[in-house]
Protein backbone atom coordinates (compact mmCIF):
# COMPACT_ATOMS: atom_id res chain seq x y z
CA UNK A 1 8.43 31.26 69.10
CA UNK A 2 12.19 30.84 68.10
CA UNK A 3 12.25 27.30 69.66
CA UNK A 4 9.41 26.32 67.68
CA UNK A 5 10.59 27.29 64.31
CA UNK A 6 13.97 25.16 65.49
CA UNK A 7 11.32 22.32 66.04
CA UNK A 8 9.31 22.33 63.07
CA UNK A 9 12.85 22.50 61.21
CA UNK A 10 14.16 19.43 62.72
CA UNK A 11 11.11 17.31 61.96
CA UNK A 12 10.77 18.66 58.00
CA UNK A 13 14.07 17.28 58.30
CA UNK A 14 14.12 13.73 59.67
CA UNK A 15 10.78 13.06 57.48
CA UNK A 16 11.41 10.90 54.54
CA UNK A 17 10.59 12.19 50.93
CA UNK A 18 7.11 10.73 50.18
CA UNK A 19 5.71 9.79 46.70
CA UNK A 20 2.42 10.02 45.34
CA UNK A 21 0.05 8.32 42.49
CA UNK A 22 -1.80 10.15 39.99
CA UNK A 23 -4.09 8.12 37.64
CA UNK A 24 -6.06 9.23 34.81
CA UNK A 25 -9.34 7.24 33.77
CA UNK A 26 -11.66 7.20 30.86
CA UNK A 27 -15.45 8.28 31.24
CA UNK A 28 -16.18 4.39 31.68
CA UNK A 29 -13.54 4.36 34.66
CA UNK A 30 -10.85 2.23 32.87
CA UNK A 31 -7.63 2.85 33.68
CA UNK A 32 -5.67 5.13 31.04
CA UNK A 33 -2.58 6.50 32.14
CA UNK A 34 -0.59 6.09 35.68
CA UNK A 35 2.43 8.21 36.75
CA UNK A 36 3.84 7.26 39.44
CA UNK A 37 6.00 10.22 41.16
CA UNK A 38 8.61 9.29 44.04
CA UNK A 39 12.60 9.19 44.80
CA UNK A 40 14.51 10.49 41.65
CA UNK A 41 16.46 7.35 41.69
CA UNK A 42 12.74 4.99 41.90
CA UNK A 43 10.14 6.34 39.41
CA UNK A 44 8.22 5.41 36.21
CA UNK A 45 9.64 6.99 32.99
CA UNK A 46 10.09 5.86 29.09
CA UNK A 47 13.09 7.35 27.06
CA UNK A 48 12.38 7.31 23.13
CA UNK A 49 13.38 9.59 20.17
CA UNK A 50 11.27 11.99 18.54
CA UNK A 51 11.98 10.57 15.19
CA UNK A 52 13.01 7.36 13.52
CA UNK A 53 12.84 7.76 9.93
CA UNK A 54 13.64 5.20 6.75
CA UNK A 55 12.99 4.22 3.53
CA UNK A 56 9.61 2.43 1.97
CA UNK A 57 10.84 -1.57 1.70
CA UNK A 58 13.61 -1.76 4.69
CA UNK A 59 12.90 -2.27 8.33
CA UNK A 60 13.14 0.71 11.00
CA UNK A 61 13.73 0.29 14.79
CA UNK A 62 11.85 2.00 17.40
CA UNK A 63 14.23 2.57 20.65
CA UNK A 64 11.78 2.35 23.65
CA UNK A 65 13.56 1.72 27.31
CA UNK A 66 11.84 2.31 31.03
CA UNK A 67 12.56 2.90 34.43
CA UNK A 68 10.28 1.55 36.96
CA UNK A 69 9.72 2.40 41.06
CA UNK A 70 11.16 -1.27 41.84
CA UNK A 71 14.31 -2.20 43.31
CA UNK A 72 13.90 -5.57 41.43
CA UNK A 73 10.69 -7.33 39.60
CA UNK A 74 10.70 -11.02 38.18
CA UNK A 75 6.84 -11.46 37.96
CA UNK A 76 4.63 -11.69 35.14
CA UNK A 77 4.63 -9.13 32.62
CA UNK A 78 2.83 -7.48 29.08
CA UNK A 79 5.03 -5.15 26.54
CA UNK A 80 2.49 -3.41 24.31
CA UNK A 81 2.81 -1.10 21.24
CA UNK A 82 0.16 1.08 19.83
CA UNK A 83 -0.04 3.29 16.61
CA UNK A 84 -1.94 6.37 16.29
CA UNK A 85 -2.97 7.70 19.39
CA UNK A 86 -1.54 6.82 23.25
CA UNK A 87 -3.14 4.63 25.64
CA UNK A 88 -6.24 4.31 22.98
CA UNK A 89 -4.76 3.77 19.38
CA UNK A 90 -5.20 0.08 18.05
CA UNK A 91 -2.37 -2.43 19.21
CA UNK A 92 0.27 -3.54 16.66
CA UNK A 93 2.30 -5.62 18.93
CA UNK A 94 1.87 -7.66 22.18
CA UNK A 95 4.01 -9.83 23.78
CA UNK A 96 4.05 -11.54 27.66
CA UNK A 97 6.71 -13.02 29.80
CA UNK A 98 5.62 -15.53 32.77
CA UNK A 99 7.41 -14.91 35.99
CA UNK A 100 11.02 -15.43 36.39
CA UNK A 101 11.23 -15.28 32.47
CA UNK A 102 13.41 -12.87 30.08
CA UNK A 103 10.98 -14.87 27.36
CA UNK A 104 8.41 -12.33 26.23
CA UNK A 105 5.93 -14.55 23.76
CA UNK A 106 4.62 -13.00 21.40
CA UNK A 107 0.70 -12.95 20.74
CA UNK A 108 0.15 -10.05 18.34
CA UNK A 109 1.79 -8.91 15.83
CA UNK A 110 0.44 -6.73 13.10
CA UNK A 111 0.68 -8.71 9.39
CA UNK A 112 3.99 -10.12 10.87
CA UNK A 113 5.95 -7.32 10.38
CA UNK A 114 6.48 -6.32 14.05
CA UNK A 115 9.09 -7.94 16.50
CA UNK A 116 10.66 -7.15 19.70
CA UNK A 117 14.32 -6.68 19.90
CA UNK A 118 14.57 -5.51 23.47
CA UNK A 119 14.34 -7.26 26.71
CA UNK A 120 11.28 -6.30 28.74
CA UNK A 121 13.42 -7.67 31.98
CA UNK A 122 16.00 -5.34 31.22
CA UNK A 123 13.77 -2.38 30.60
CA UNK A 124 13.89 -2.49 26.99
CA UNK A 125 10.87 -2.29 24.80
CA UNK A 126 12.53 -1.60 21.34
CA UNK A 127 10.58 -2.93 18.35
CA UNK A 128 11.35 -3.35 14.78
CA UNK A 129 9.37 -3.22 11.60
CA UNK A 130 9.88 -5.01 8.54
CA UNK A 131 9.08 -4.21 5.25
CA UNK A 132 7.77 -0.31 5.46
CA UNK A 133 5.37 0.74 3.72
CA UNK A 134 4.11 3.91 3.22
CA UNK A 135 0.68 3.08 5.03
CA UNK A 136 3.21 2.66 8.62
CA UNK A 137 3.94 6.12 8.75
CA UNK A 138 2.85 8.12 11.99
CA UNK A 139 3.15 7.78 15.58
CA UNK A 140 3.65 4.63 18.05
CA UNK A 141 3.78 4.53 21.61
CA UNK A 142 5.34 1.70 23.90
CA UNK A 143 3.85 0.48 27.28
CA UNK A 144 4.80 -2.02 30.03
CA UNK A 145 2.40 -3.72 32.49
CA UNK A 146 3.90 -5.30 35.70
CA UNK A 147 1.01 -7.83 37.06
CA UNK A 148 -0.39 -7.45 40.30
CA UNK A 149 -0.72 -3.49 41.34
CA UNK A 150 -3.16 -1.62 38.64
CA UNK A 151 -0.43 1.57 38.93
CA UNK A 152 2.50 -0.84 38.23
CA UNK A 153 2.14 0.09 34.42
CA UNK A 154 3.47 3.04 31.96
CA UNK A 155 3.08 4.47 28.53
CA UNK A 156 4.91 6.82 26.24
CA UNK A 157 2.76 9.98 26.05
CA UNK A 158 4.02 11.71 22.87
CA UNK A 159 5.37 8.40 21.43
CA UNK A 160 8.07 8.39 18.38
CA UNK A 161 6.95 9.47 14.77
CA UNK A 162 7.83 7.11 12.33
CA UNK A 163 8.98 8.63 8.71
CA UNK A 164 8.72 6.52 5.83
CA UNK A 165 10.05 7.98 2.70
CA UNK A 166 9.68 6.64 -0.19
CA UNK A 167 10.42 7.46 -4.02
CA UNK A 168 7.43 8.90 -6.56
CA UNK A 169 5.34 5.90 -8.28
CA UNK A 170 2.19 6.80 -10.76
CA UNK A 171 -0.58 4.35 -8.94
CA UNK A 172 -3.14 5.78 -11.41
CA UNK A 173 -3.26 7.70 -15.35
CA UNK A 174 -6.37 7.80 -17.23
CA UNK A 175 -8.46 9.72 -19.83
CA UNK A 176 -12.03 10.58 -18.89
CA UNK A 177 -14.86 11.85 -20.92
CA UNK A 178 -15.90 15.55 -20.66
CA UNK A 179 -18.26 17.83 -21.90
CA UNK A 180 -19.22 19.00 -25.78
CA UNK A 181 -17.29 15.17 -26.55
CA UNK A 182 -14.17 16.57 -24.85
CA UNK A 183 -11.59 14.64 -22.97
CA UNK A 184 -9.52 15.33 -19.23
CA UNK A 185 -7.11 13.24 -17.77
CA UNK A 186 -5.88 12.24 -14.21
CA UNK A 187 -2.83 11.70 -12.75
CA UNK A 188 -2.54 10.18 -9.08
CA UNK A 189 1.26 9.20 -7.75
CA UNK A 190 2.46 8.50 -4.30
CA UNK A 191 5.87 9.25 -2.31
CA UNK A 192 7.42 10.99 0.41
CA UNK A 193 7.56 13.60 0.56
CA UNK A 194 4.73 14.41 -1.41
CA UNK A 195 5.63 14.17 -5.31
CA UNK A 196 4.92 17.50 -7.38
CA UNK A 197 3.07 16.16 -11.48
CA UNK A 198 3.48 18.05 -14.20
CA UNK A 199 1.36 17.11 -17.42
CA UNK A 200 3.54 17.73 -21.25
CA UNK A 201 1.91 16.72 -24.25
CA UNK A 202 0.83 18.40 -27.44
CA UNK A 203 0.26 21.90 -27.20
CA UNK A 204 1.29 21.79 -23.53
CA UNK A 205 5.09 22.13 -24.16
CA UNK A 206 7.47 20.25 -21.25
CA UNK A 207 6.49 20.67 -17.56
CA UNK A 208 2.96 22.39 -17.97
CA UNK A 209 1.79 22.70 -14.52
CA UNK A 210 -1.04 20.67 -13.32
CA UNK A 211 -3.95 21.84 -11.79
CA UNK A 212 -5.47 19.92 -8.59
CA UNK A 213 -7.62 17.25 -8.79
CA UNK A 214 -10.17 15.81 -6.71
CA UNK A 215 -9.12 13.72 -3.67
CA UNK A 216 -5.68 15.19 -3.88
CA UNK A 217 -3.78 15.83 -0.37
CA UNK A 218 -6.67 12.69 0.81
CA UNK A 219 -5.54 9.35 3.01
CA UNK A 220 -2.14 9.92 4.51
CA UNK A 221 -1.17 12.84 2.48
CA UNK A 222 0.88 10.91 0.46
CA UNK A 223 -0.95 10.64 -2.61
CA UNK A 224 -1.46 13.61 -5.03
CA UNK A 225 -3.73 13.88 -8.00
CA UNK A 226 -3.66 16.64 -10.91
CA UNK A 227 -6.09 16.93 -13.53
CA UNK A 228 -5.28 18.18 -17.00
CA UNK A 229 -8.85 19.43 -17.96
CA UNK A 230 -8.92 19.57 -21.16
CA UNK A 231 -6.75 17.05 -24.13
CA UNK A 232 -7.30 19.55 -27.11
CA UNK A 233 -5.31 18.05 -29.22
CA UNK A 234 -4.22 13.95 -30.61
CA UNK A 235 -1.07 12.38 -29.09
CA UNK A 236 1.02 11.44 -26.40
CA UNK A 237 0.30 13.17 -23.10
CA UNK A 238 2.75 12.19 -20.34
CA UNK A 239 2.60 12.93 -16.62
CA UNK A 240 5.66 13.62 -14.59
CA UNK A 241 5.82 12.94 -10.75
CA UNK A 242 8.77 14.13 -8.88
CA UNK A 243 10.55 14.60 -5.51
CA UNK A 244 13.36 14.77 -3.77
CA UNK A 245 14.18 10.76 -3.69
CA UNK A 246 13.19 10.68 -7.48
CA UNK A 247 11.56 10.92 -10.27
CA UNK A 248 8.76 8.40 -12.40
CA UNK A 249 6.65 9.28 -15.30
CA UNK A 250 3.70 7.56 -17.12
CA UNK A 251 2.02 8.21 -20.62
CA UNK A 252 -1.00 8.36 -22.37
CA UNK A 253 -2.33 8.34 -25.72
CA UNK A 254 -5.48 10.24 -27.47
CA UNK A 255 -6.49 10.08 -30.81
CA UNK A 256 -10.01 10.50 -32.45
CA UNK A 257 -11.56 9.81 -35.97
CA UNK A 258 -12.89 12.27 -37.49
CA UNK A 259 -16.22 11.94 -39.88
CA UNK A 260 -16.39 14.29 -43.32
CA UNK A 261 -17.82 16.98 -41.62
CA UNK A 262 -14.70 17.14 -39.29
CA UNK A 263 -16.60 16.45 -36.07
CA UNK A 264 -15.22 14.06 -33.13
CA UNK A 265 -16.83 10.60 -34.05
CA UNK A 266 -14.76 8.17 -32.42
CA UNK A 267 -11.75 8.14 -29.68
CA UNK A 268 -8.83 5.77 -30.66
CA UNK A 269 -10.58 3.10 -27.44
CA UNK A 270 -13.44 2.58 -30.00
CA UNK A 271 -11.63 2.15 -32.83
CA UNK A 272 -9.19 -0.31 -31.25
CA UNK A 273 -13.09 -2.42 -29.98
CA UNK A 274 -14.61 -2.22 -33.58
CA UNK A 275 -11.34 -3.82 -34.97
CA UNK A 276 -11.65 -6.32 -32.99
CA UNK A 277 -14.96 -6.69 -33.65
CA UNK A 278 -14.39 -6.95 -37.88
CA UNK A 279 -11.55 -9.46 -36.64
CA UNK A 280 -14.11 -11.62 -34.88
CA UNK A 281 -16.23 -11.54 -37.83
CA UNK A 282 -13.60 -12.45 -40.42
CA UNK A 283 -12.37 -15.63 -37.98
CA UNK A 284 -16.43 -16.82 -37.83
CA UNK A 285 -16.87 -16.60 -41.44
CA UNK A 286 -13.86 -18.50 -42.45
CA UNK A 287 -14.93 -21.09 -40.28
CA UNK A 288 -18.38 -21.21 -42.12
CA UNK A 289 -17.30 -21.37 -45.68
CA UNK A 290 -14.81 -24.54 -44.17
CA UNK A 291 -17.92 -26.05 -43.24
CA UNK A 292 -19.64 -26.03 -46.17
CA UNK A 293 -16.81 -28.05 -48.17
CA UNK A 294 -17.62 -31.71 -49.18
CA UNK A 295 -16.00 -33.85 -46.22
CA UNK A 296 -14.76 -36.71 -49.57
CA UNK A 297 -13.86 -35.70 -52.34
CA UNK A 298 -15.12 -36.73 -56.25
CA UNK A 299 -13.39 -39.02 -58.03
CA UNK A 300 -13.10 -37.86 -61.84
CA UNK A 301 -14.94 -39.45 -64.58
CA UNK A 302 -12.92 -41.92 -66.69
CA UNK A 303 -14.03 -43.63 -69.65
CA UNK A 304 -14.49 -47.42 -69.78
CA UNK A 305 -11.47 -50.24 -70.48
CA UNK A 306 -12.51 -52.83 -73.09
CA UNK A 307 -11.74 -56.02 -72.55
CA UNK A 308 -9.44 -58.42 -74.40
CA UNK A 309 -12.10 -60.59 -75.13
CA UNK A 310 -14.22 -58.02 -76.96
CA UNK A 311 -10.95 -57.13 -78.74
CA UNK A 312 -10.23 -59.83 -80.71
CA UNK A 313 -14.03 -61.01 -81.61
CA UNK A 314 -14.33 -57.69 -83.01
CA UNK A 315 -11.35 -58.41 -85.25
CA UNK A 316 -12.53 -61.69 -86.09
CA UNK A 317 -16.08 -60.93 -87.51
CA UNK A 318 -14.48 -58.44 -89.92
CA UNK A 319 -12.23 -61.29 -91.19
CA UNK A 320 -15.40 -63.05 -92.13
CA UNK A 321 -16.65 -60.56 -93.34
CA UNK A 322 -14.39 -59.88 -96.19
């Protein structure tokens, strides 16, 4: 019994480490995922931060390098990077080198914005992005594709979330009817993080909190909308967005004519169309009575030159005469 322990010692011991494949597929049987498990020193693996954040405007890099089970590998091969979700989200960048090449060309890349800084040949996927906006914020995962063996390929699983802060700006500010010929107004701003509005205005003091409006905390989360319900009285009503990156602030104005028996009869957006109106009116009728003058004018009425002649016959019959 002893001598067979000693046995099945010796051969555990002379047998090499072995490595194995494990491969995750869709319900369609598409290849998703491949890790390929083996020698510490030989293995698939992708290093990236957690987080890469910057500002709405300027460009951001996204760090991606690999290890792969190869000793070395000069054949044909695909860089990919996906936002939103791993091994499914949409593709914002794609690039291939041909064998033997440290060329990767590129043949997508989202709006234009997206370019490859690394070198796929020396396990580098790193990728930057130019001109943030606030619409690039979230998640993106890196992946490399070797050709040839369908497990010579590997993708970031949790990927690197992408920040993008960005100032407050007022995208939206208007003055909506309501009910009994009452009037609310809306603010909607944008920034991250998330800007905090405050309505002040007449009657309001400064810094009146706002109360939520609809679609607020909707898209990316990065737009907010409060709703001041209800503009009792004329004047200037501003709203006030504000975080930690900044502040901006928009205004608007409400002012209503009122008939003899006091009631609301027109806001000042009427007003300002009916002047126009009488303004159209005046410029038509001038043009009318302009019409009517005489093209040429009349020459006056002067009386009749005598002649010479006439003149001194005249005199010379009253000579006779006499």
């Amino acid at each position: 019994m002893e001598w067979s322990l000693r046995l099945l010692a010796c051969l555990v011991g002379i047998l090499p480490i072995g490595s194995f494949v494990r491969t995750k597929r869709d319900t369609t049987g598409n290849l998703l995922n491949t890790e390929v498990h083996s020698a510490p020193a030989q293995r698939w693996s992708i290093h990236v931060p957690a987080e890469v954040s910057a500002a709405a405007g300027e460009a951001a890099v996204l760090p991606c390098t690999f290890t792969h089970p190869h000793r070395h590998y000069d054949g044909p091969l695909t860089a990919i990077w996906r936002s939103g979700e791993a091994y499914a989200g949409p593709q914002v960048f794609r690039c291939a080198a041909a064998r033997g090449s440290e060329l990767c060309q590129t043949a997508l890349s989202l709006h234009g914005r997206f370019r490859l800084l690394g070198n796929p040949r020396r396990n580098d996927l790193s990728l930057r992005v130019e001109r943030l906006a606030l619409a690039d914020d979230g998640r993106y995962f890196c992946r490399v594709e070797f050709a040839g063996d369908v497990h010579d390929r590997y993708e970031s699983r949790h990927g690197i979330r992408l920040r993008v802060t960005a100032a407050p700006r007022i995208v939206n500010l208007s003055v909506l009817p309501g009910p009994a010929h009452s009037f609310r107004a809306l603010c909607t701003a944008e920034g991250e993080p998330p800007p905090v509005l405050d309505w002040s205005g007449p009657g309001l003091g400064n810094g009146s909190a706002a109360v939520p409006g609809p679609g607020q905390g909707l898209g990316h989360g990065h737009q907010v909308t409060a709703e001041l319900p209800a503009l009792v009285h004329d004047g200037r009503y501003t709203c006030t967005a504000s975080n930690s990156l900044g502040r901006a602030e928009a205004s608007v104005y409400l002012f209503r004519f009122h008939g003899a028996s006091g009631a609301s009869a027109l806001a000042l957006p009427l007003g300002a169309l009916g002047l126009k109106a009488l303004l159209l009116l005046g410029v038509l009728a001038a043009r009318a009575v302009a019409r009517r003058r005489p093209e040429h004018p009349v020459a006056q009425d002067t009386p009749p030159r005598k002649k010479s002649g006439q003149t001194g016959n005249i005199m010379g019959l009253s000579k006779k005469l006499r």
